[in-house]
C-alpha atoms as a PDB file:
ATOM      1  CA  UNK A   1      13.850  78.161  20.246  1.00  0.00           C
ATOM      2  CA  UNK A   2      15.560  75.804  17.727  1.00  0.00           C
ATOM      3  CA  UNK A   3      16.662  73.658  20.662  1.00  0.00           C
ATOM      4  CA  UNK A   4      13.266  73.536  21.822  1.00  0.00           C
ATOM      5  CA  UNK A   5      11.876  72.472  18.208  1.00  0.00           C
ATOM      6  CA  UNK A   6      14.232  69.729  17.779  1.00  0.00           C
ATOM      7  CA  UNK A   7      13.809  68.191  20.769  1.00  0.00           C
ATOM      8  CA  UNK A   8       9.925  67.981  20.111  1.00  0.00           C
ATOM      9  CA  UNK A   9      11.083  66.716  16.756  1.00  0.00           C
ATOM     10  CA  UNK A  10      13.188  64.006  18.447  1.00  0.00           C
ATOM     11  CA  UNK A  11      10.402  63.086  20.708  1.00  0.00           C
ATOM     12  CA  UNK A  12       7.556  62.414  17.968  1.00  0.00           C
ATOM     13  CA  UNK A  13      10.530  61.137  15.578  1.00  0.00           C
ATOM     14  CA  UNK A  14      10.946  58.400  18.931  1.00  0.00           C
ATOM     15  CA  UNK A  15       7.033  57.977  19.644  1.00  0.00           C
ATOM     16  CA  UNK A  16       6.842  57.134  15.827  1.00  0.00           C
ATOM     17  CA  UNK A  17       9.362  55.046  15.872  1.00  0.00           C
ATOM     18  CA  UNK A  18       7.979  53.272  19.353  1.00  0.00           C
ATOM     19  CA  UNK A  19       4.869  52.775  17.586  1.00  0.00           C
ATOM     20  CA  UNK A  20       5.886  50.973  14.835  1.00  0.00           C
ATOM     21  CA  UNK A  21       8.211  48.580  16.930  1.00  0.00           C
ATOM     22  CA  UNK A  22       5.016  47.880  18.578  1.00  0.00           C
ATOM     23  CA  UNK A  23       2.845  47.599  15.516  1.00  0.00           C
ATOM     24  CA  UNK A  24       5.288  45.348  14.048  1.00  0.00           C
ATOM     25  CA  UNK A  25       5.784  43.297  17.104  1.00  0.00           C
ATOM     26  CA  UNK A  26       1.967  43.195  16.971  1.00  0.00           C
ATOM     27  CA  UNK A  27       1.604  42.039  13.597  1.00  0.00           C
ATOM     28  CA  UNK A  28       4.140  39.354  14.701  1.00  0.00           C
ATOM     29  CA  UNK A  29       2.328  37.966  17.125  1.00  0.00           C
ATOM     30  CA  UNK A  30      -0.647  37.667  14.375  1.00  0.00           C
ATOM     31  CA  UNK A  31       1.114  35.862  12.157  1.00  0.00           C
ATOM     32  CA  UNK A  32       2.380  33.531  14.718  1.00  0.00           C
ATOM     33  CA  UNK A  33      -0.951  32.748  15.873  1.00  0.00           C
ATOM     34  CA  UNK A  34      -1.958  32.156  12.101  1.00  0.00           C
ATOM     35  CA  UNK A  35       1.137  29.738  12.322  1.00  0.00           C
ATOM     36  CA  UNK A  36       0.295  27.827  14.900  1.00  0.00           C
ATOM     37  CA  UNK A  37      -3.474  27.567  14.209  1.00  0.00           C
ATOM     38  CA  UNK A  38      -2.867  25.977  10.149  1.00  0.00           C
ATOM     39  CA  UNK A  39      -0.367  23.712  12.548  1.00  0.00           C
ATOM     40  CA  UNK A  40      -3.210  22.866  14.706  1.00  0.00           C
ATOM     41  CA  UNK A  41      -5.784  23.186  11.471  1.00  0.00           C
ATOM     42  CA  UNK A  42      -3.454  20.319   9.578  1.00  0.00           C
ATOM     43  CA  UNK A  43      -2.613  17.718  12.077  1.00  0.00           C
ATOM     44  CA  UNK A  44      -6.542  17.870  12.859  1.00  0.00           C
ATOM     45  CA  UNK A  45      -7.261  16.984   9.526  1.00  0.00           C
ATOM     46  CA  UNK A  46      -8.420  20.274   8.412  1.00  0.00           C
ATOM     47  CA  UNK A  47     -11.911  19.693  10.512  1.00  0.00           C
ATOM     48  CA  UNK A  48     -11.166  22.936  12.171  1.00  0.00           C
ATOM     49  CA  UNK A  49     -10.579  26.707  11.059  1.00  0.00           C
ATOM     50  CA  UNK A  50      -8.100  29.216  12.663  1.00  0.00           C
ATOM     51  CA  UNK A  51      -9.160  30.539  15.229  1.00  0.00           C
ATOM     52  CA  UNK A  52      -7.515  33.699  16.351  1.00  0.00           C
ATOM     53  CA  UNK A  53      -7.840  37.064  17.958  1.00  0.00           C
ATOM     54  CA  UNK A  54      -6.120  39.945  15.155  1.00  0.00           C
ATOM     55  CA  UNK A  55      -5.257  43.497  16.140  1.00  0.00           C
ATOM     56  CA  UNK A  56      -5.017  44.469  12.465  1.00  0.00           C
ATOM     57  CA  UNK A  57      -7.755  44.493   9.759  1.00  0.00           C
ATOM     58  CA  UNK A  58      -5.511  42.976   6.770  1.00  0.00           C
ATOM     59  CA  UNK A  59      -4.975  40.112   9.061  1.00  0.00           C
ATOM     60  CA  UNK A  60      -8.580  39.757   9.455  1.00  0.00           C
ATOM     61  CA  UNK A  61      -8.874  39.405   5.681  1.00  0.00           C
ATOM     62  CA  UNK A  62      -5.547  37.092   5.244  1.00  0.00           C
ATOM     63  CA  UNK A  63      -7.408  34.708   8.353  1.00  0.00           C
ATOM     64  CA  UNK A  64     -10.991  34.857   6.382  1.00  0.00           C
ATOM     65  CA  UNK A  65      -9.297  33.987   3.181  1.00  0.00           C
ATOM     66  CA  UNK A  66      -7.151  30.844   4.713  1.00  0.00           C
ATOM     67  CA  UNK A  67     -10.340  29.509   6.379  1.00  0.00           C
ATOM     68  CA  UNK A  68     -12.165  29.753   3.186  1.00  0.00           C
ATOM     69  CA  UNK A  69      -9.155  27.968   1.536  1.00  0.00           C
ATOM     70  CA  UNK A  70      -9.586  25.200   4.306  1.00  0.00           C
ATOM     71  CA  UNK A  71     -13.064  24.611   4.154  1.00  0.00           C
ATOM     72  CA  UNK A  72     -13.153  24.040   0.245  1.00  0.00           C
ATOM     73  CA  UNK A  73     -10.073  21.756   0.813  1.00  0.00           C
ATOM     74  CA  UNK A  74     -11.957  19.850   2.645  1.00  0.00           C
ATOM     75  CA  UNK A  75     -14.575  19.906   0.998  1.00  0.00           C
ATOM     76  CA  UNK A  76     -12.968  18.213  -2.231  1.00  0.00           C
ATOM     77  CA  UNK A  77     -11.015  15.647   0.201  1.00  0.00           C
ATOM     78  CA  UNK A  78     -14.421  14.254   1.803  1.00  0.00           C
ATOM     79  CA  UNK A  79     -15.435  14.485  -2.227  1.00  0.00           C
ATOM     80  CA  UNK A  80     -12.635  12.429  -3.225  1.00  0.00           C
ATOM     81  CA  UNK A  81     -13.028  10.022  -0.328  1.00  0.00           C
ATOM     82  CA  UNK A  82     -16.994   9.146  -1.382  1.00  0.00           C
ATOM     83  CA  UNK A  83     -15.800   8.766  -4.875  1.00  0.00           C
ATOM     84  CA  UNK A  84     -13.066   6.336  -3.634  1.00  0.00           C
ATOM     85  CA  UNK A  85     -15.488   4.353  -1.579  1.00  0.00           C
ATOM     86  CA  UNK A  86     -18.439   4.600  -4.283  1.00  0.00           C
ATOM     87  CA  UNK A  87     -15.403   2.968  -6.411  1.00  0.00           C
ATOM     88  CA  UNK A  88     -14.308   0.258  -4.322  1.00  0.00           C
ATOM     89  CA  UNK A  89     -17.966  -0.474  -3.705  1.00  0.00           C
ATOM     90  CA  UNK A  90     -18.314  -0.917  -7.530  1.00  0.00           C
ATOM     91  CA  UNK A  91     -15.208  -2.735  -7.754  1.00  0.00           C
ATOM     92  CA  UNK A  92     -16.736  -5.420  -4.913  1.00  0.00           C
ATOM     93  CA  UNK A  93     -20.386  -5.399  -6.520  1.00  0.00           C
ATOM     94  CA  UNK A  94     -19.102  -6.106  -9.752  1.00  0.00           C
ATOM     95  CA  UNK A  95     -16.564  -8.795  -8.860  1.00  0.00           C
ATOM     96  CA  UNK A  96     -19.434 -10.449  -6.897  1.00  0.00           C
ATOM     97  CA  UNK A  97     -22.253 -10.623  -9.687  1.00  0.00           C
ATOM     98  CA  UNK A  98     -19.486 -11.886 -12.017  1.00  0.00           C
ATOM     99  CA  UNK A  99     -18.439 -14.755  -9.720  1.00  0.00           C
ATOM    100  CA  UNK A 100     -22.187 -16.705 -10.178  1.00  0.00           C
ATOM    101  CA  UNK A 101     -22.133 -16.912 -14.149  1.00  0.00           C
ATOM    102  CA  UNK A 102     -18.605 -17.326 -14.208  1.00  0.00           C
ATOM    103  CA  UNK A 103     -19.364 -20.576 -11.666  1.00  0.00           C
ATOM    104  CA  UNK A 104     -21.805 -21.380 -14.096  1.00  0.00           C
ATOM    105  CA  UNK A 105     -19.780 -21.635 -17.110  1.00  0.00           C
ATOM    106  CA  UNK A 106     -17.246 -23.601 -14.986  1.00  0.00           C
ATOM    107  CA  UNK A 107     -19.741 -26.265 -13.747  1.00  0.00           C
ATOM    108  CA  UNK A 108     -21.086 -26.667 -17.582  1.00  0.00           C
ATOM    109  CA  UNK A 109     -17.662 -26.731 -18.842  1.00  0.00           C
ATOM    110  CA  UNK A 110     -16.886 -29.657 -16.615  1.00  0.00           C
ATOM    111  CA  UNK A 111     -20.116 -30.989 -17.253  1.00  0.00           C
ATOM    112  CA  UNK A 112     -18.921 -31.130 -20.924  1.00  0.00           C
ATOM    113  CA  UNK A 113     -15.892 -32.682 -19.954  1.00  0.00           C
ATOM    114  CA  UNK A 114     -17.853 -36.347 -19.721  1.00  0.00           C
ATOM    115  CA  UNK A 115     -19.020 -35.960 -23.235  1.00  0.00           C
ATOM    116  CA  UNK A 116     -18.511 -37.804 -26.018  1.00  0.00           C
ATOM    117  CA  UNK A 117     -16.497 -34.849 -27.932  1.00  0.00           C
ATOM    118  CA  UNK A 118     -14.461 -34.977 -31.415  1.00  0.00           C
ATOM    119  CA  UNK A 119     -10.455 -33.893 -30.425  1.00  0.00           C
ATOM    120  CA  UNK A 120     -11.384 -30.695 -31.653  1.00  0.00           C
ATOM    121  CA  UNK A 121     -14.148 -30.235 -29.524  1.00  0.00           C
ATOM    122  CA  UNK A 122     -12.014 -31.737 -26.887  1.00  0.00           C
ATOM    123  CA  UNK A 123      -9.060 -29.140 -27.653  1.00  0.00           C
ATOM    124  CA  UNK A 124     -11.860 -26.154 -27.539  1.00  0.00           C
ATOM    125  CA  UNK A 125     -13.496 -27.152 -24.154  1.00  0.00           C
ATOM    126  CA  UNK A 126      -9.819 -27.303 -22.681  1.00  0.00           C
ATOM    127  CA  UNK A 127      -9.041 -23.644 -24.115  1.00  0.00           C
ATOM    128  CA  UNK A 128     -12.822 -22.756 -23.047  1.00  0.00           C
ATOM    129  CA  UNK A 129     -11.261 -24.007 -19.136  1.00  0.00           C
ATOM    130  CA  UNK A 130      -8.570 -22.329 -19.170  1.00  0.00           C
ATOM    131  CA  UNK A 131      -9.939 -18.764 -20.518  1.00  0.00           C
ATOM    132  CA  UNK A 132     -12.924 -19.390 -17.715  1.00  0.00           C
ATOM    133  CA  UNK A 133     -10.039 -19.721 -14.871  1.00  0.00           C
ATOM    134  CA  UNK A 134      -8.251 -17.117 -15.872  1.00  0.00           C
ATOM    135  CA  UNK A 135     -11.268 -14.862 -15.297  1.00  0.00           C
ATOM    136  CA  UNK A 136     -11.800 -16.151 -12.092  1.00  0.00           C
ATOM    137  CA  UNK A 137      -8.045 -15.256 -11.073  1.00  0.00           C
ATOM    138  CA  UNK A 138      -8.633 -11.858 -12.071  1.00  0.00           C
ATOM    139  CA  UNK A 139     -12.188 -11.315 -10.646  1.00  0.00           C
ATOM    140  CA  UNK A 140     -10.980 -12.943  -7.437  1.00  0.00           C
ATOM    141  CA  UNK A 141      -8.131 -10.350  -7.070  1.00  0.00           C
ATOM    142  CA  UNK A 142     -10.253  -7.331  -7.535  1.00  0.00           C
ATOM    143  CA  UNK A 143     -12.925  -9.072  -4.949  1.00  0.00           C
ATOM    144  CA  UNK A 144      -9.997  -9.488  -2.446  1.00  0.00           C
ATOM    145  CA  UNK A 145      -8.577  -5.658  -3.123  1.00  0.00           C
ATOM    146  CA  UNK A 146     -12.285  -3.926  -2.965  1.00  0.00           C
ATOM    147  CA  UNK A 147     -12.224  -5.974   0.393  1.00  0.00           C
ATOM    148  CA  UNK A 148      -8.720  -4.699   1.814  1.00  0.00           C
ATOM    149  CA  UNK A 149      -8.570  -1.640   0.838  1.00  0.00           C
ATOM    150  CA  UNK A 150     -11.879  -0.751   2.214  1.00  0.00           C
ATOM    151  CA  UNK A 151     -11.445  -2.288   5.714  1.00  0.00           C
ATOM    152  CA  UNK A 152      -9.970   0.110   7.902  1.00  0.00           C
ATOM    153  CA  UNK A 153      -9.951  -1.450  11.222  1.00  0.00           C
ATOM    154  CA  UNK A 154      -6.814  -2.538  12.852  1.00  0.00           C
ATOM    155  CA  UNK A 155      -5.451  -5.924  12.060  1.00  0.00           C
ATOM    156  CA  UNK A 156      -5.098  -8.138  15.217  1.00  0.00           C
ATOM    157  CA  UNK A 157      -0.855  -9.278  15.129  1.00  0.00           C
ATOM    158  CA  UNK A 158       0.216 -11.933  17.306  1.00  0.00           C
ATOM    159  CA  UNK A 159       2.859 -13.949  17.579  1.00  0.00           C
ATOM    160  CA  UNK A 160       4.142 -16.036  15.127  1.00  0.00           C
ATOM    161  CA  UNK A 161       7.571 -18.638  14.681  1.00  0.00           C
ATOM    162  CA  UNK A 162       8.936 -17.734  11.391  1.00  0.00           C
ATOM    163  CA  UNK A 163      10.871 -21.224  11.805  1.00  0.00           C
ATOM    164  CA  UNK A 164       7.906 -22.784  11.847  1.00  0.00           C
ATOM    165  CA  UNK A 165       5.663 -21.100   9.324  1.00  0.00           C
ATOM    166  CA  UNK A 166       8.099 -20.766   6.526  1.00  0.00           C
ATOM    167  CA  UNK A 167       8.953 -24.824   6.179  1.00  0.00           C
ATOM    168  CA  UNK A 168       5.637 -25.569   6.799  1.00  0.00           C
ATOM    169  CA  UNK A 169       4.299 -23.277   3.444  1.00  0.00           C
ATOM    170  CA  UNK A 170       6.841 -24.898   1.316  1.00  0.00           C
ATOM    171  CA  UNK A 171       5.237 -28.193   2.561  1.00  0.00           C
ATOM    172  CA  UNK A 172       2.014 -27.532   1.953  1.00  0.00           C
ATOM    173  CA  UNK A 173       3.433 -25.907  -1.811  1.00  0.00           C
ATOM    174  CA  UNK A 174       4.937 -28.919  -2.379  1.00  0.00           C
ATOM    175  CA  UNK A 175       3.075 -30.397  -5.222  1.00  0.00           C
ATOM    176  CA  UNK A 176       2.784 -26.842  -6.904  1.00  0.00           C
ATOM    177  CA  UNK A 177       6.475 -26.632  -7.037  1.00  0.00           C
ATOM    178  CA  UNK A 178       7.709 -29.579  -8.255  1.00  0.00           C
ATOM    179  CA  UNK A 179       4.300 -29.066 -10.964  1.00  0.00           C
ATOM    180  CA  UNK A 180       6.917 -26.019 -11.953  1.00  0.00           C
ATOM    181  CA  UNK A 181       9.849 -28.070 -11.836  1.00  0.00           C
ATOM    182  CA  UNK A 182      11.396 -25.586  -9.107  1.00  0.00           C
ATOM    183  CA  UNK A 183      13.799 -26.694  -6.293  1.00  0.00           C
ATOM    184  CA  UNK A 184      13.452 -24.515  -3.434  1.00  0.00           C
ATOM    185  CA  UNK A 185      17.329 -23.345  -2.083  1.00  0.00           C
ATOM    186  CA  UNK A 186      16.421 -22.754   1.568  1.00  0.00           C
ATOM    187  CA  UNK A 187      18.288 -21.152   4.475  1.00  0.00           C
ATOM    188  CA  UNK A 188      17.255 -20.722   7.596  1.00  0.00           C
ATOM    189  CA  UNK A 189      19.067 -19.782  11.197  1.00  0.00           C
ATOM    190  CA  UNK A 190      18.942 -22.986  13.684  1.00  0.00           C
ATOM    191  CA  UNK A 191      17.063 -20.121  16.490  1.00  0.00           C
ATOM    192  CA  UNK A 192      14.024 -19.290  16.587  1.00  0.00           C
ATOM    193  CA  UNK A 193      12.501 -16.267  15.028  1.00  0.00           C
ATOM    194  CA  UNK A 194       9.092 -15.043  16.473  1.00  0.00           C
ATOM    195  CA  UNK A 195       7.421 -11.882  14.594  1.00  0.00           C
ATOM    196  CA  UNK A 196       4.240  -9.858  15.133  1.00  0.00           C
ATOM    197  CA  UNK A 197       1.943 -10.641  12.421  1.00  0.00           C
ATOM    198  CA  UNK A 198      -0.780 -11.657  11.045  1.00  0.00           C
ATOM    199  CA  UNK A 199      -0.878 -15.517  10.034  1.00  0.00           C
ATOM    200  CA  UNK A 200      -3.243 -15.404   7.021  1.00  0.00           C
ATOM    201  CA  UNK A 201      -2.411 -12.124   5.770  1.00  0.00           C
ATOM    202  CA  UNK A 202       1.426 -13.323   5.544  1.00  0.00           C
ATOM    203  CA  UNK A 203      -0.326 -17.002   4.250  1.00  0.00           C
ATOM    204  CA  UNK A 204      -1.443 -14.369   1.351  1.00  0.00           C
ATOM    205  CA  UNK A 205       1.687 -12.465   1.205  1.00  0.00           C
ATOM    206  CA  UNK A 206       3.897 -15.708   0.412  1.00  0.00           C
ATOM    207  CA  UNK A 207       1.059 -17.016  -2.242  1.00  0.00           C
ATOM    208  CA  UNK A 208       1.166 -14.123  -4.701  1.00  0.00           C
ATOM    209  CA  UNK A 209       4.787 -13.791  -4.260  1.00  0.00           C
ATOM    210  CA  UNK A 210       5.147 -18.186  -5.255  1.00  0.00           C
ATOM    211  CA  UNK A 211       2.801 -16.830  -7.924  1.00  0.00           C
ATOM    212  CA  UNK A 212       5.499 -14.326  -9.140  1.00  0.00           C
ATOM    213  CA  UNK A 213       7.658 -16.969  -8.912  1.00  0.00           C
ATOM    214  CA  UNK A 214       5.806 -20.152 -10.909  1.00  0.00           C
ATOM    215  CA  UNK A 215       5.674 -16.992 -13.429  1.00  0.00           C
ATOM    216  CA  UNK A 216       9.250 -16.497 -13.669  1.00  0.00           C
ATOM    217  CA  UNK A 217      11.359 -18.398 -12.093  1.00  0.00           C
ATOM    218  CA  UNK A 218      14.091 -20.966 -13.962  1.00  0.00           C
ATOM    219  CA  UNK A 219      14.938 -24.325 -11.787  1.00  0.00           C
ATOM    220  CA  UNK A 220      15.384 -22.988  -8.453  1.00  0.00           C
ATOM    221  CA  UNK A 221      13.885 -20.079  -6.270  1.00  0.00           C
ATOM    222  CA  UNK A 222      15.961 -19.391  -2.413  1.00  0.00           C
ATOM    223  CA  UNK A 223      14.090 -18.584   0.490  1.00  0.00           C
ATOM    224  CA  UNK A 224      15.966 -16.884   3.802  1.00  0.00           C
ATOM    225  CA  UNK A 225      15.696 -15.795   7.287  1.00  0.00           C
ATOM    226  CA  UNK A 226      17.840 -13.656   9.681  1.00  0.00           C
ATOM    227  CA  UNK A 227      17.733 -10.803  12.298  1.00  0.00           C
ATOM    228  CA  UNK A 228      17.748  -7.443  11.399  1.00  0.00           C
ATOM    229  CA  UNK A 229      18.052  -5.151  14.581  1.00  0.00           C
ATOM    230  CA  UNK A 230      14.526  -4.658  15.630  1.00  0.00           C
ATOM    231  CA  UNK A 231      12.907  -6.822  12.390  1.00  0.00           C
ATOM    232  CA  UNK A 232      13.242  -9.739  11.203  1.00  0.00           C
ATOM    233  CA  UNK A 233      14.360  -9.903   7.675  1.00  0.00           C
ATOM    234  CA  UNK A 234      12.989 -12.553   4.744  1.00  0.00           C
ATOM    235  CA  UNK A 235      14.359 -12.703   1.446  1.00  0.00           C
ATOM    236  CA  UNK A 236      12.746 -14.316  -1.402  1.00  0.00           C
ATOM    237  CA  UNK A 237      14.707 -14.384  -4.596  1.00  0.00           C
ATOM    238  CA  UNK A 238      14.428 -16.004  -8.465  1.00  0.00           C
ATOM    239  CA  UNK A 239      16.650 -15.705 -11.301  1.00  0.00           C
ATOM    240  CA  UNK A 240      15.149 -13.741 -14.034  1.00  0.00           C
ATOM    241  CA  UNK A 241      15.316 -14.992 -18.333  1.00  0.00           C
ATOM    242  CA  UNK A 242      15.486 -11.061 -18.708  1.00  0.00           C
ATOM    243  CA  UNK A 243      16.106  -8.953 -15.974  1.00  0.00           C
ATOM    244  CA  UNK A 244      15.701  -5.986 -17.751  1.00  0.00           C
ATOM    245  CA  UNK A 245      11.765  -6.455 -18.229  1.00  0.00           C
ATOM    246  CA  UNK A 246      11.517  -6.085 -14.630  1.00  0.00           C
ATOM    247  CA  UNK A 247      11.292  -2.681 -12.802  1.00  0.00           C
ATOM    248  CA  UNK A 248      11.594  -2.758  -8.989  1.00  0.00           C
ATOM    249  CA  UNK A 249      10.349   0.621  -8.228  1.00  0.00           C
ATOM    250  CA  UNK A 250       7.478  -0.023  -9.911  1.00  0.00           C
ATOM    251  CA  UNK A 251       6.622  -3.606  -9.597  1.00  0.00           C
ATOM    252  CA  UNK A 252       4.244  -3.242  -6.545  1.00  0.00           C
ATOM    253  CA  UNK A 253       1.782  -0.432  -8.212  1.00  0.00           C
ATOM    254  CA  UNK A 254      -1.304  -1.510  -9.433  1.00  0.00           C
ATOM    255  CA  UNK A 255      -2.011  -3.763 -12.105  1.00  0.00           C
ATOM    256  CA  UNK A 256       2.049  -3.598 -13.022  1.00  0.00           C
ATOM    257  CA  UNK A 257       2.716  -6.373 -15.372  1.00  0.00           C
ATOM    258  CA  UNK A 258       6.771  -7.193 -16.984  1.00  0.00           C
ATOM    259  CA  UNK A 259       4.928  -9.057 -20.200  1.00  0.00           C
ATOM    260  CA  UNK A 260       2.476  -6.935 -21.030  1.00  0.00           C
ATOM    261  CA  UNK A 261       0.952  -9.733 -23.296  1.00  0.00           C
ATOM    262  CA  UNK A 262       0.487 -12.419 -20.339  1.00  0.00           C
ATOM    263  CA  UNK A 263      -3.037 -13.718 -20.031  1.00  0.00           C
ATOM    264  CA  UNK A 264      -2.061 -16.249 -16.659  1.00  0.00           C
ATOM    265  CA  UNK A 265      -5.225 -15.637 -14.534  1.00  0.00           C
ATOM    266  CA  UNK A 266      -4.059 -12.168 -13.096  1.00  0.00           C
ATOM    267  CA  UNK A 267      -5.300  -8.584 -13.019  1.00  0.00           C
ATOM    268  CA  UNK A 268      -1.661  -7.951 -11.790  1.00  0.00           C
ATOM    269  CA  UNK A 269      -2.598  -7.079  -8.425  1.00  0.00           C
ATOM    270  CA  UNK A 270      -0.565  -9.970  -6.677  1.00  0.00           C
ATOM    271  CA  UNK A 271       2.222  -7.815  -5.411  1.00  0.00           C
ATOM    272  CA  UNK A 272       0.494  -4.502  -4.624  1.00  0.00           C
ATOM    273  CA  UNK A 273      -2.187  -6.883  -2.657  1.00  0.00           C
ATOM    274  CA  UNK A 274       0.925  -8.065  -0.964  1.00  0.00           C
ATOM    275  CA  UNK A 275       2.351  -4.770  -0.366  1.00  0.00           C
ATOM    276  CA  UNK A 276      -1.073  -3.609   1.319  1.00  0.00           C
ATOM    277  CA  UNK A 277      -1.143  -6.855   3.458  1.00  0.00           C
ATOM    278  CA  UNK A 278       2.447  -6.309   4.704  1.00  0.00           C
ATOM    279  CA  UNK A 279       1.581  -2.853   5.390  1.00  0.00           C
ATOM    280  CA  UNK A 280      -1.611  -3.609   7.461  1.00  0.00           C
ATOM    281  CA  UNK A 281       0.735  -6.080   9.473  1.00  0.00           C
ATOM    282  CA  UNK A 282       3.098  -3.182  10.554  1.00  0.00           C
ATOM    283  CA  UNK A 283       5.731  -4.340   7.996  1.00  0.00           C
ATOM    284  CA  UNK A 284       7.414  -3.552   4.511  1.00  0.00           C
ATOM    285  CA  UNK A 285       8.020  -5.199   1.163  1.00  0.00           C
ATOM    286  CA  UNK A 286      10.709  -3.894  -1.179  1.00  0.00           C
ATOM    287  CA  UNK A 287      11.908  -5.574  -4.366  1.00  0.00           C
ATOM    288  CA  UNK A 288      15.503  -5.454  -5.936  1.00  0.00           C
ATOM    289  CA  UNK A 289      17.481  -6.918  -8.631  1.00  0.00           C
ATOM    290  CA  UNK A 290      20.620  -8.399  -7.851  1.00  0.00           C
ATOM    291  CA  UNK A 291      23.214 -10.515 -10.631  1.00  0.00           C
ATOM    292  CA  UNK A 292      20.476 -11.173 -12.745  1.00  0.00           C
ATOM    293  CA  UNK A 293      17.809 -12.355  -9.531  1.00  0.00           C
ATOM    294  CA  UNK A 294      15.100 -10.422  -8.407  1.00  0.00           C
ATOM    295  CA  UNK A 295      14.697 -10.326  -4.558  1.00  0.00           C
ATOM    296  CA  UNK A 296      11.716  -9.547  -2.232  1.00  0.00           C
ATOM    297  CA  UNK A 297      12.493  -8.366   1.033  1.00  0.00           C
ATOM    298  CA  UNK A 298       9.703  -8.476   3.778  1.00  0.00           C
ATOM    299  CA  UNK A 299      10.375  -6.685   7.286  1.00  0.00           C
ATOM    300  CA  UNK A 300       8.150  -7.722  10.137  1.00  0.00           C
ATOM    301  CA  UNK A 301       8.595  -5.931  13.338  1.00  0.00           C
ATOM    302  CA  UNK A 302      10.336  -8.968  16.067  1.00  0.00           C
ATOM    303  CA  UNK A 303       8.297 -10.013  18.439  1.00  0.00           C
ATOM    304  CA  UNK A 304       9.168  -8.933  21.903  1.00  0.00           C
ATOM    305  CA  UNK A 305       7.480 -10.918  25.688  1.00  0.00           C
ATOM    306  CA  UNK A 306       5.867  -8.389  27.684  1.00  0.00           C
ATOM    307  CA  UNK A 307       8.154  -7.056  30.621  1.00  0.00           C
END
């Protein structure tokens, strides 16, 4: 008889025990489906909710409660992306209204210019021209960054000689530099160098950066050119009066500025306009300071003829 009861005992004790392999096994399978649904849920930019078939009614609630999490995260990201476009659209529509006074005051100040004024008058109408441009410079840059940042469409690349390009900006720079008493140390590889890019985005790119460099620069500036594996590789470089101002991690964010008490024309956006240009081309921008000389190093993907 005790035989008899054990064994029963040993049979539910296994049927227990078979059951909650499988209920566990079960629950496995749940949570891997959860798994792979938030998988499927985040690379589809959370316009979806899991969708899943539960055996268990806790799971039920733990799916409910993640698709409720989902839908009020996205939610606040379409939230933050119509205040970030009612932004930039501010940005552009206040930029633009400013531009017709300010070419207002700029035609009357010139206008003022043929006069007859005392020297003081003379020295106030110059400081008057100066101020004006300088609010120009910065109303232009937040015109030109409302404009880029909200244009999402793909930028059309094509070919483009960096042997060719690069000798032929310092030409047309010319003036400008030797106006800043800058001699440009240049070296460049005797073969060509084709990239994909974008020719007036990189026209833009190399401005702001000879802006940085009119800024800071002392007698001479170097430009270079080589191969980098799959990139080609330019390096623009200045010595720096004090190196320690500068702060390359930081340099491209937004509105950065090394003298905080500069009043040159600029909202600061030079370099993160020219970061967001060489990213739209496919490319990178990096700063670093080497002996005492800050470098910029733009990577542009090489171009390659079509097999």
């Amino acid at each position: 008889m005790l035989n008899y009861v054990l064994v029963g005992a040993l049979g539910l004790f296994a049927l227990i025990t078979v059951f909650l392999v499988m209920r566990l096994l079960l629950l496995k399978k749940d949570l891997k489906q959860i798994r792979e649904e938030l998988i499927k849920t985040r690379e589809d930019d959370y316009n979806r909710s899991i969708r899943v078939s539960l055996t268990d009614g806790d799971m039920e609630m733990l799916a409910s409660e993640i698709n409720r999490n989902l839908d009020h995260q996205k939610d606040l990201k379409l939230e933050a992306q119509r205040s970030r476009k009612q932004l930039q659209q501010s940005i552009s529509d206040i930029a633009h209204d400013l531009r017709t006074p300010l070419t207002v005051v700029k035609g009357n100040l010139q206008m003022l210019e043929k006069e007859a004024l005392s020297e003081e008058g003379r020295e106030r109408l110059r400081i008057s021209e100066r101020k004006a441009e300088t609010l120009k410079g910065m109303v232009d840059e937040f015109f030109e960054l409302s404009v880029l940042e909200s244009d999402s469409k793909p930028v059309e690349l094509s070919k483009l000689d960096l042997m060719e390009f690069l000798p032929e900006f310092i030409v047309e720079n010319e003036t400008l530099i030797r106006q800043h008493g800058l001699t440009p140390n240049i070296s460049l590889p005797e073969q060509s160098l084709s990239v994909l890019a974008n020719r007036e985005m990189l026209v833009r790119v190399f401005s702001n950066l000879m802006g940085n460099i009119f800024k800071y620069a002392k007698e001479e500036f170097e430009l270079q050119a080589a191969e980098e594996g799959e990139n080609c590789l330019i390096r623009v470089g200045n010595r720096l009066e004090n190196p320690e101002a500068i702060d390359p991690e930081h340099i491209f964010d937004r509105t950065y500025r090394a003298d905080k008490a500069r009043t040159d024309g600029s909202a600061g956006l030079g370099l993160y306009i020219a970061r967001l240009l060489m990213t739209k081309q496919r490319g990178s921008i990096t700063a670093t300071i080497e002996d005492g000389k800050l470098f910029f190093d733009i990577r542009l993907n090489r171009w390659r003829p079509m097999a």
